[in-house]
PDB file of N, CA and C in Angstrom:
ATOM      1  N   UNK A   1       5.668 -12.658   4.162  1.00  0.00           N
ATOM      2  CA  UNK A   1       5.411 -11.355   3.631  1.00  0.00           C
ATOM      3  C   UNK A   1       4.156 -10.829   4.308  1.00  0.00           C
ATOM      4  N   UNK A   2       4.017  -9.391   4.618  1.00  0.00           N
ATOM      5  CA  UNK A   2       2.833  -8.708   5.035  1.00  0.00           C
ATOM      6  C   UNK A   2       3.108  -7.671   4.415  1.00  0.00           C
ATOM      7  N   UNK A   3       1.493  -7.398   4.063  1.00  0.00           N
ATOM      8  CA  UNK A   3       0.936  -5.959   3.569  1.00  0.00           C
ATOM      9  C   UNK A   3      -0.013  -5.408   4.461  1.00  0.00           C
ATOM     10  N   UNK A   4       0.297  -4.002   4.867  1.00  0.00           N
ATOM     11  CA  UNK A   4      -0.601  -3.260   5.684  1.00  0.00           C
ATOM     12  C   UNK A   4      -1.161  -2.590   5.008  1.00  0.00           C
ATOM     13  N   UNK A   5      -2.861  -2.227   4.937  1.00  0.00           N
ATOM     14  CA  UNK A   5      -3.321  -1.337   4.826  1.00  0.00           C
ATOM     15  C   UNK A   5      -4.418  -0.396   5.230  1.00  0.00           C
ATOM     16  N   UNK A   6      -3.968   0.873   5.527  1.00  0.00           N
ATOM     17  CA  UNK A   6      -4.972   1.579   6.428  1.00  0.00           C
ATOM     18  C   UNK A   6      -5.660   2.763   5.356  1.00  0.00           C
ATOM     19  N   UNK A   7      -6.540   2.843   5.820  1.00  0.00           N
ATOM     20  CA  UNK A   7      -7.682   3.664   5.035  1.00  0.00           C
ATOM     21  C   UNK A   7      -8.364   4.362   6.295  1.00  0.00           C
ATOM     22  N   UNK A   8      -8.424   5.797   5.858  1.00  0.00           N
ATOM     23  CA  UNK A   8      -9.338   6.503   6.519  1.00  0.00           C
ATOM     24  C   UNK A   8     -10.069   7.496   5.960  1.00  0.00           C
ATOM     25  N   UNK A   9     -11.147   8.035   6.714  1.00  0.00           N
ATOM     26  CA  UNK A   9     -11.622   8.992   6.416  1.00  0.00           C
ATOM     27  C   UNK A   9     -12.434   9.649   6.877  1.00  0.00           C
ATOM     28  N   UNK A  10     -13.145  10.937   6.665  1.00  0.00           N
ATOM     29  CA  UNK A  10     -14.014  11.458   7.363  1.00  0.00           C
ATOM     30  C   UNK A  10     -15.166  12.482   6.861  1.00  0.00           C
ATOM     31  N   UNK A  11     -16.173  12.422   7.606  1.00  0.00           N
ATOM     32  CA  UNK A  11     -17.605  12.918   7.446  1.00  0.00           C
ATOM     33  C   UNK A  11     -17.899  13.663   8.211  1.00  0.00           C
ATOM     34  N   UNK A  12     -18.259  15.282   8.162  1.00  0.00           N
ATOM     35  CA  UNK A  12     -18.613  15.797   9.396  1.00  0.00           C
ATOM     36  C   UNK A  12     -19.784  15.488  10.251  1.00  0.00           C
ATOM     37  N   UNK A  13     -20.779  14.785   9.624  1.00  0.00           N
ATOM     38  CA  UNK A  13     -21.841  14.436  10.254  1.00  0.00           C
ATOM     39  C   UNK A  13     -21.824  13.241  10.196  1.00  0.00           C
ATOM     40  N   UNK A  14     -20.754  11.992  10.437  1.00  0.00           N
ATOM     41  CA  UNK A  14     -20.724  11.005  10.788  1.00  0.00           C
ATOM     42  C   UNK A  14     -20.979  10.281   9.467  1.00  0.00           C
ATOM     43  N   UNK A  15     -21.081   9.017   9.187  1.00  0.00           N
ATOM     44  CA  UNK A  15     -21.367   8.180   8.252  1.00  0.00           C
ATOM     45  C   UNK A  15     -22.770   7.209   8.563  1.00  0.00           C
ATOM     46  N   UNK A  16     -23.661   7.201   7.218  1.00  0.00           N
ATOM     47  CA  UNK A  16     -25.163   6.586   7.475  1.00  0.00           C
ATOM     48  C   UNK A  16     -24.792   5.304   7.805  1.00  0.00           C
ATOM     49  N   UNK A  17     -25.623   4.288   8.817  1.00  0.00           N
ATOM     50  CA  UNK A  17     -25.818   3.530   9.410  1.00  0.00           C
ATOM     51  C   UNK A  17     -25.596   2.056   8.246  1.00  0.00           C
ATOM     52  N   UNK A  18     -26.323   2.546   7.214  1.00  0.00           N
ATOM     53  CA  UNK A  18     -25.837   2.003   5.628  1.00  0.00           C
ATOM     54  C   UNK A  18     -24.584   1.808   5.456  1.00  0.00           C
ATOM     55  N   UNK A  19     -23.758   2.668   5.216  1.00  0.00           N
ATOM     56  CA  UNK A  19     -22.410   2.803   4.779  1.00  0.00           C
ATOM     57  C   UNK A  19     -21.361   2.144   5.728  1.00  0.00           C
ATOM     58  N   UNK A  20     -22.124   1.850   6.865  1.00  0.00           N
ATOM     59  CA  UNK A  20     -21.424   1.338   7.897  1.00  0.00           C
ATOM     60  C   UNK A  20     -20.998  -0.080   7.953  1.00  0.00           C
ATOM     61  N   UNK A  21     -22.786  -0.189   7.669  1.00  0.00           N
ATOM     62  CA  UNK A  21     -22.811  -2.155   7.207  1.00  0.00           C
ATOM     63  C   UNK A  21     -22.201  -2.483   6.426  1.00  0.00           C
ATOM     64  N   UNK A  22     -22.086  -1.484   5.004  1.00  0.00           N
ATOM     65  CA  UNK A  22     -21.861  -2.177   3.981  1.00  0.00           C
ATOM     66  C   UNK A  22     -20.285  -2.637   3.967  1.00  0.00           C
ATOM     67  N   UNK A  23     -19.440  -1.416   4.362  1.00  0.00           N
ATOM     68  CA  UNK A  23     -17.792  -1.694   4.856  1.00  0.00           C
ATOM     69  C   UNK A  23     -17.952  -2.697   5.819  1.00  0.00           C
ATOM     70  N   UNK A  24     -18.325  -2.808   6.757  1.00  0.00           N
ATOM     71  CA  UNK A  24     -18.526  -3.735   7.600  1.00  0.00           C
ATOM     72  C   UNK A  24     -18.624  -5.337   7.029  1.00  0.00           C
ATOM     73  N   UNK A  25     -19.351  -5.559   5.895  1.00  0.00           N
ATOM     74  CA  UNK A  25     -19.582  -6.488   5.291  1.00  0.00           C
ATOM     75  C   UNK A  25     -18.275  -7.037   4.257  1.00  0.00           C
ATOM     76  N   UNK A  26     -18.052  -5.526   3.505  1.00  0.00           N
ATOM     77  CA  UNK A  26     -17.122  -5.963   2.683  1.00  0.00           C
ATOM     78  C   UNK A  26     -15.643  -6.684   3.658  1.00  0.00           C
ATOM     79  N   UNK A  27     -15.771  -5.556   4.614  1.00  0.00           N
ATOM     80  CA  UNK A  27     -14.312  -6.050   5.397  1.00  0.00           C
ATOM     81  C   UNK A  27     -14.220  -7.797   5.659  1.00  0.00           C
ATOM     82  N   UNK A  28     -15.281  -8.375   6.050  1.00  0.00           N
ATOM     83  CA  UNK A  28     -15.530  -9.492   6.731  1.00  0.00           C
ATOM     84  C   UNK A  28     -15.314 -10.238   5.507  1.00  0.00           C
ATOM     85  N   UNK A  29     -16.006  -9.861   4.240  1.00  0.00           N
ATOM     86  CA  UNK A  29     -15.892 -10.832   2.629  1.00  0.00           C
ATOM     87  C   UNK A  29     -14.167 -10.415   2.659  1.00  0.00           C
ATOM     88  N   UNK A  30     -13.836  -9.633   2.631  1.00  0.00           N
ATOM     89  CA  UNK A  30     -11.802  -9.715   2.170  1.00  0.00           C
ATOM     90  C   UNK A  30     -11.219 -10.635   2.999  1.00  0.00           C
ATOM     91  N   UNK A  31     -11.885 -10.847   4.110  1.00  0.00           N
ATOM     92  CA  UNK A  31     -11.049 -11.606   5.389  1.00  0.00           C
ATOM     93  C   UNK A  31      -9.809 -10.786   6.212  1.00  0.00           C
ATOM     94  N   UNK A  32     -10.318  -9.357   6.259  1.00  0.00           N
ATOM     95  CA  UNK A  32      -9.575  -8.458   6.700  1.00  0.00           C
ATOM     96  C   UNK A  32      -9.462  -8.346   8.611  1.00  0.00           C
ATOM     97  N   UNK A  33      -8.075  -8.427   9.002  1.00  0.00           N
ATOM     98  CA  UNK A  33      -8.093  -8.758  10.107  1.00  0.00           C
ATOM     99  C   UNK A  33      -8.743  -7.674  11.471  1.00  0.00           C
ATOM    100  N   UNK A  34      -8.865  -6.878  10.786  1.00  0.00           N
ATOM    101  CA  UNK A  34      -9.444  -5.502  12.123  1.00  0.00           C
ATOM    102  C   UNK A  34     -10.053  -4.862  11.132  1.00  0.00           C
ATOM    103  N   UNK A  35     -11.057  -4.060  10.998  1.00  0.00           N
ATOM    104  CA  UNK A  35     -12.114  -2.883  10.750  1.00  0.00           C
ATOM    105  C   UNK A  35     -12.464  -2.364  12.543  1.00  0.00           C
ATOM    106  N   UNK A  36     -12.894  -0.977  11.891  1.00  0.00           N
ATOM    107  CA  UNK A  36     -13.548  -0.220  12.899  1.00  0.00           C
ATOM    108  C   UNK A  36     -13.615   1.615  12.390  1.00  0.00           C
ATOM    109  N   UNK A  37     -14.640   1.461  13.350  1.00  0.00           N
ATOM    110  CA  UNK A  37     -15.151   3.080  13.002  1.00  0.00           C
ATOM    111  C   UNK A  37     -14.458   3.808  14.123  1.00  0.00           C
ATOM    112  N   UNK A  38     -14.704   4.623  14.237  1.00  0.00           N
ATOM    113  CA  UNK A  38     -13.643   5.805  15.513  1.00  0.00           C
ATOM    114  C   UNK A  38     -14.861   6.504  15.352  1.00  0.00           C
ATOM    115  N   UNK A  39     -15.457   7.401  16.758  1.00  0.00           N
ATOM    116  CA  UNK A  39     -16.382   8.689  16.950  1.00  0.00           C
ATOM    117  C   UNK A  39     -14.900   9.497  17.049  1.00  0.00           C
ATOM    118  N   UNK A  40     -15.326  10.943  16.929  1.00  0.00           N
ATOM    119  CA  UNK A  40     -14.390  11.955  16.670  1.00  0.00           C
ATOM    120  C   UNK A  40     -14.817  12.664  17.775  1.00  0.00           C
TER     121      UNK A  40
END
């Protein structure tokens, strides 16, 4: 069995350097196989 899930979203002035880590962190605690940010 697999579950995909994608999440996005957006900020016009980008997302704080904070908010970055912190997803960044959580992703790594779920054991989630890819994270990433995209520039627009």
């Amino acid at each position: 069995m697999a579950i995909t899930l994608e999440i996005s979203t957006a900020h016009p002035e980008g997302f704080p350097d904070r908010t970055v880590s912190i997803v960044r962190e959580n992703s790594g605690a779920l054991k989630f196989d890819s994270y990433e940010f995209e520039e627009e």
